[in-house]
Each structure stands twice: as structure tokens, then as C-alpha cells.
N, C-alpha and C. Protein backbone atom coordinates (compact mmCIF):
# COMPACT_ATOMS: atom_id res chain seq x y z
N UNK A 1 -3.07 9.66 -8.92
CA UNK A 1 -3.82 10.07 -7.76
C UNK A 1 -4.32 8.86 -6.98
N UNK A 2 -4.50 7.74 -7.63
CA UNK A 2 -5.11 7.16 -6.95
C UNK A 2 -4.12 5.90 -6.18
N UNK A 3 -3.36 5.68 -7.22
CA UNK A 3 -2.02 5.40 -6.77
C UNK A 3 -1.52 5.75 -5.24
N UNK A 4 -1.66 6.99 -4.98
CA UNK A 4 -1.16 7.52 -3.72
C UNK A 4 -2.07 7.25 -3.12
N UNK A 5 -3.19 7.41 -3.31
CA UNK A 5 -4.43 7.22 -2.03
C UNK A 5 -4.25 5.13 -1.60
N UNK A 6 -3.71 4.77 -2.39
CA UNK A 6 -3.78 2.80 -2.14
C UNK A 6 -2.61 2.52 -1.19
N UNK A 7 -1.50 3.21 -1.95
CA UNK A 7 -0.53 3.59 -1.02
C UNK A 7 -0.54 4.10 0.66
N UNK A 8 -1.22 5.23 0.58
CA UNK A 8 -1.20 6.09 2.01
C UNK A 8 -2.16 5.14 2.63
N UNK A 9 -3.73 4.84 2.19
CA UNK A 9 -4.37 4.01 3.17
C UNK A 9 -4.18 2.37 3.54
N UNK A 10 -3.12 2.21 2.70
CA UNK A 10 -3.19 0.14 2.86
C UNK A 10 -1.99 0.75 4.00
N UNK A 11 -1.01 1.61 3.82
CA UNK A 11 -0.26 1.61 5.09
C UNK A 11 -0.84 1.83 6.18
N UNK A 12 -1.63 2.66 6.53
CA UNK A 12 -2.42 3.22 7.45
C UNK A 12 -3.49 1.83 8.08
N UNK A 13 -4.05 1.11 6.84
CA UNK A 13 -4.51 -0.29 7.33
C UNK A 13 -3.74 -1.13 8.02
N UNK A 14 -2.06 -1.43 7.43
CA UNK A 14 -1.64 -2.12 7.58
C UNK A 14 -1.22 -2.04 9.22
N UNK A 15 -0.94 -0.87 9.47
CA UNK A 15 -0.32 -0.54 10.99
C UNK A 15 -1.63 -0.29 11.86
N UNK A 16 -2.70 0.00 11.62
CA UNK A 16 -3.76 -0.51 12.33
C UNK A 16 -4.45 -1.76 12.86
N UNK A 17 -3.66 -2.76 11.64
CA UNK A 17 -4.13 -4.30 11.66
C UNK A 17 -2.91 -4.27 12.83
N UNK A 18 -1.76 -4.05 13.11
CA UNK A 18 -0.48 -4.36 13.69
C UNK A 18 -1.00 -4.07 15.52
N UNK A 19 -2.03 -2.77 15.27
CA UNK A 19 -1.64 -2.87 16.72
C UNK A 19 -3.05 -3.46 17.09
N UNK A 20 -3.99 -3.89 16.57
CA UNK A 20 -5.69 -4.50 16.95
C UNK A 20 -4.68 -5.59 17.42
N UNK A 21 -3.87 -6.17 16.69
CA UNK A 21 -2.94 -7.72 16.67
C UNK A 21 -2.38 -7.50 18.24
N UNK A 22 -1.56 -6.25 18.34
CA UNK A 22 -0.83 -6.38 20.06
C UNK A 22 -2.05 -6.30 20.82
N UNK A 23 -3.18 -5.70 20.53
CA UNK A 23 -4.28 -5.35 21.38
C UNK A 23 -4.80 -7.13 21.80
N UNK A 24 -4.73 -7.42 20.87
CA UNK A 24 -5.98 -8.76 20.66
C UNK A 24 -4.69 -9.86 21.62
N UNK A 25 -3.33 -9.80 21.53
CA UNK A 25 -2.55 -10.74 22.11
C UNK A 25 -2.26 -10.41 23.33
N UNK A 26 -2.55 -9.14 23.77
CA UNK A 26 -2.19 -8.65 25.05
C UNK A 26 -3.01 -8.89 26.45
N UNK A 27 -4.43 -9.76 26.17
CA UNK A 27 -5.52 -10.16 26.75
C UNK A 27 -4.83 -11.00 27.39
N UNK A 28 -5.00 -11.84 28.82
CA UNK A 28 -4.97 -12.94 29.38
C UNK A 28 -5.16 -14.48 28.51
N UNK A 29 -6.43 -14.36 27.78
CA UNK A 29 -7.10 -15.19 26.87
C UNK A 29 -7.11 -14.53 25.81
N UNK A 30 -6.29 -14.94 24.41
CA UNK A 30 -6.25 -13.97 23.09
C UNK A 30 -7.71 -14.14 22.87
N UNK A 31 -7.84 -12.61 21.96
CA UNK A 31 -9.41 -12.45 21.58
C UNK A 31 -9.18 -12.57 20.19
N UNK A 32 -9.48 -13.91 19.53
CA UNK A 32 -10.00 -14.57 18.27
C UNK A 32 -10.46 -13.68 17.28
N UNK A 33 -11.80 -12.98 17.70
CA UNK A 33 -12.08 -11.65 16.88
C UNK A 33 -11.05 -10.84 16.35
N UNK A 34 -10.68 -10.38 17.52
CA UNK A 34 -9.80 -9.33 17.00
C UNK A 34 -8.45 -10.01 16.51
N UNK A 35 -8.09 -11.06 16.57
CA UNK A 35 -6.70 -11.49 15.09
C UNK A 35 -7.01 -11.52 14.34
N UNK A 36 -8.49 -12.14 13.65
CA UNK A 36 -8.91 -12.24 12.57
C UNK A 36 -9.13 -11.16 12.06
N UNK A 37 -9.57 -10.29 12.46
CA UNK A 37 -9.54 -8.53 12.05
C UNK A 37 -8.26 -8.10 11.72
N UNK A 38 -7.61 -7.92 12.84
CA UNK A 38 -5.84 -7.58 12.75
C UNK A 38 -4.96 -8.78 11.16
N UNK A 39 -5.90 -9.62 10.85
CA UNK A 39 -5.26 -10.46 10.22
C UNK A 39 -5.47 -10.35 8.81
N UNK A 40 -6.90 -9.60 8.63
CA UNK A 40 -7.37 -9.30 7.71
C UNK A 40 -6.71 -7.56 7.25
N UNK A 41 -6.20 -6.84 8.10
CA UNK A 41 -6.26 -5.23 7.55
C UNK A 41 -4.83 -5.40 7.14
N UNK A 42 -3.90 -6.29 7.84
CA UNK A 42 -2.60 -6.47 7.59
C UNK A 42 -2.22 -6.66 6.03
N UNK A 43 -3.33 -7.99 5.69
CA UNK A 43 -3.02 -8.58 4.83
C UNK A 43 -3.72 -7.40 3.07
N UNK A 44 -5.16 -6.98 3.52
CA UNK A 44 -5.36 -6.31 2.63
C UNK A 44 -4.62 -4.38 2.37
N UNK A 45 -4.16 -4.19 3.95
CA UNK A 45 -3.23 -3.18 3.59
C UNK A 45 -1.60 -3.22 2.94
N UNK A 46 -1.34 -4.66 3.18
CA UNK A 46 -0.16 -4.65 2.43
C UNK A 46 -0.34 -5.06 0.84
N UNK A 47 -1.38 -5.81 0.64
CA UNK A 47 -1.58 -5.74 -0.92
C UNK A 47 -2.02 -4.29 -1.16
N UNK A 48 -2.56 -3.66 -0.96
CA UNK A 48 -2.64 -2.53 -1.40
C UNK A 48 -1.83 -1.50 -1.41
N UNK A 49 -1.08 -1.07 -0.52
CA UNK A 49 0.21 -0.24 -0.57
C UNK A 49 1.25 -1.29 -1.55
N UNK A 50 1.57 -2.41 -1.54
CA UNK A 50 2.38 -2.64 -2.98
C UNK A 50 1.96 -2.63 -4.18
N UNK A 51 0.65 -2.42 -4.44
CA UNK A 51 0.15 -2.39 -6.00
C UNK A 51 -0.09 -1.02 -5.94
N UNK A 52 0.15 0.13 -5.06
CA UNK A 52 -0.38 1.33 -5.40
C UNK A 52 1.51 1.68 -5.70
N UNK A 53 2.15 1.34 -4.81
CA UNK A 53 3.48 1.48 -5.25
C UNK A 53 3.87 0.99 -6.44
N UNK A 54 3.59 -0.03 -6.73
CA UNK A 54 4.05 0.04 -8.17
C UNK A 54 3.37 0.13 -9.37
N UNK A 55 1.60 1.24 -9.09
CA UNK A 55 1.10 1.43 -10.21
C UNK A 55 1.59 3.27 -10.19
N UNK A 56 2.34 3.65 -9.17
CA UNK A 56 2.57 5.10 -8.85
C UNK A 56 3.72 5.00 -9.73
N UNK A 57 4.86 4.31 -9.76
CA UNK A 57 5.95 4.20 -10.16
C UNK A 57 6.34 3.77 -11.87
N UNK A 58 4.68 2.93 -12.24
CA UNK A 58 4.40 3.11 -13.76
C UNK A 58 3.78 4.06 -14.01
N UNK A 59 3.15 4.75 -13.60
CA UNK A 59 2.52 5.82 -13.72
C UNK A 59 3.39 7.32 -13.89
N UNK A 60 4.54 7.06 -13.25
CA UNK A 60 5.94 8.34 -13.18
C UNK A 60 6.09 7.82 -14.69
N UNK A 61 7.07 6.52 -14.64
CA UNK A 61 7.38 6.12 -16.25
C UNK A 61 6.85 6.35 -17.52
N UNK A 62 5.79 6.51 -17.34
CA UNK A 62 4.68 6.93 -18.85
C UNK A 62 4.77 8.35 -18.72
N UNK A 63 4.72 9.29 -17.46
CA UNK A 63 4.92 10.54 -17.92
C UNK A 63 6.14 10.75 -17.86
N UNK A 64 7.62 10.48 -17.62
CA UNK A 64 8.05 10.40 -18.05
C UNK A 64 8.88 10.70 -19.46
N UNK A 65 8.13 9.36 -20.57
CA UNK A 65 8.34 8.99 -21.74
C UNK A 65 7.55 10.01 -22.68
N UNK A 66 6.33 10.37 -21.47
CA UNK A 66 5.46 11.48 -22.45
C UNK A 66 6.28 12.75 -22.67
N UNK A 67 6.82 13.18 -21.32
CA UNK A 67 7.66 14.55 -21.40
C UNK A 67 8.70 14.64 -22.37
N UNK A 68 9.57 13.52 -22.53
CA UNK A 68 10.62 13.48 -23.55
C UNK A 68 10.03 13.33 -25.11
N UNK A 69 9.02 12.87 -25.08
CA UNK A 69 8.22 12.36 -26.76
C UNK A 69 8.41 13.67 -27.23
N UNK A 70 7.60 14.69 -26.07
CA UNK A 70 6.89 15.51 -26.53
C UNK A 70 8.28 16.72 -26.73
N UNK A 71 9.49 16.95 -25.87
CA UNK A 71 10.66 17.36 -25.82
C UNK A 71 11.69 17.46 -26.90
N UNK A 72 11.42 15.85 -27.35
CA UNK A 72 11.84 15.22 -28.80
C UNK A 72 13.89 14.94 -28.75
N UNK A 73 13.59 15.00 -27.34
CA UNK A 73 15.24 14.31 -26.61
C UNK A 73 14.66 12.79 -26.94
N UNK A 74 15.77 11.86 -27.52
CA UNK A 74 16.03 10.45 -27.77
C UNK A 74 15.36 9.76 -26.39
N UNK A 75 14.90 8.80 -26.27
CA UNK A 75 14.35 7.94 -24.83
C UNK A 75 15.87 7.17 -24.41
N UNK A 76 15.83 7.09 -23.28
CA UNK A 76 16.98 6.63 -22.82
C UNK A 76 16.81 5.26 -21.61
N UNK A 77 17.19 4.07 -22.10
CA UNK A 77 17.13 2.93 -21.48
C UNK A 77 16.05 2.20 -22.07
């Protein structure tokens, strides 16, 4: 569960940081503030959508291994 929630919101950060970034470059005079913002949601939404991706994807694997334990089919790989 929570997996998905790191996932869905670091993307949702990440493409929010993307457009503060066109917002902030699209000024006459770039606005400083806002890259550093845009620079910051980028960076903490993409660490977070890849560690929710791959704690979602260990998280399949263990149930998984649980369904077959418990099935008592051989584990495979």
C-alpha cells in the first residue's frame, strides 16, 4: 500500500517540479525561487517513485513465494 502511494505521489511531484521549472524559465528574468523549488520536487519525486517501485515489486515477490509455500508447488527460479 504504501508502495503505491510513493509511487503515485513522487510522480505527481515529479511533473509538478517539471512544469514550476517551464514556469520559473519562461519569465524574461528566470525566477531563482522557483528552480530551486522545481529542483527540489523533481529530485525528491523521482527518488521516491523509484524506491516505491521497487519496494512494490519486492513486495509482489514475497507474496508471491508466500502463495506457492503455502500451495506447496516447488519455487521456481
Amino acid at each position: 500500500m504504501i508502495a503505491r502511494l510513493l509511487v503515485s505521489f513522487g510522480a505527481v511531484a515529479a511533473s509538478v517540479g517539471f512544469t514550476i521549472f517551464g514556469m520559473a524559465t519562461s519569465y524574461i528574468k528566470m525566477d531563482h525561487d522557483m528552480a530551486t523549488i522545481s529542483y527540489v520536487l523533481m529530485a525528491v519525486g523521482g527518488v521516491a517513485t523509484v524506491i516505491g517501485i521497487f519496494w512494490y515489486r519486492l513486495d509482489e515477490r514475497r507474496a508471491d513465494a508466500v502463495a506457492q509455500a503455502r500451495s506447496g508447488q516447488p519455487t521456481v527460479g
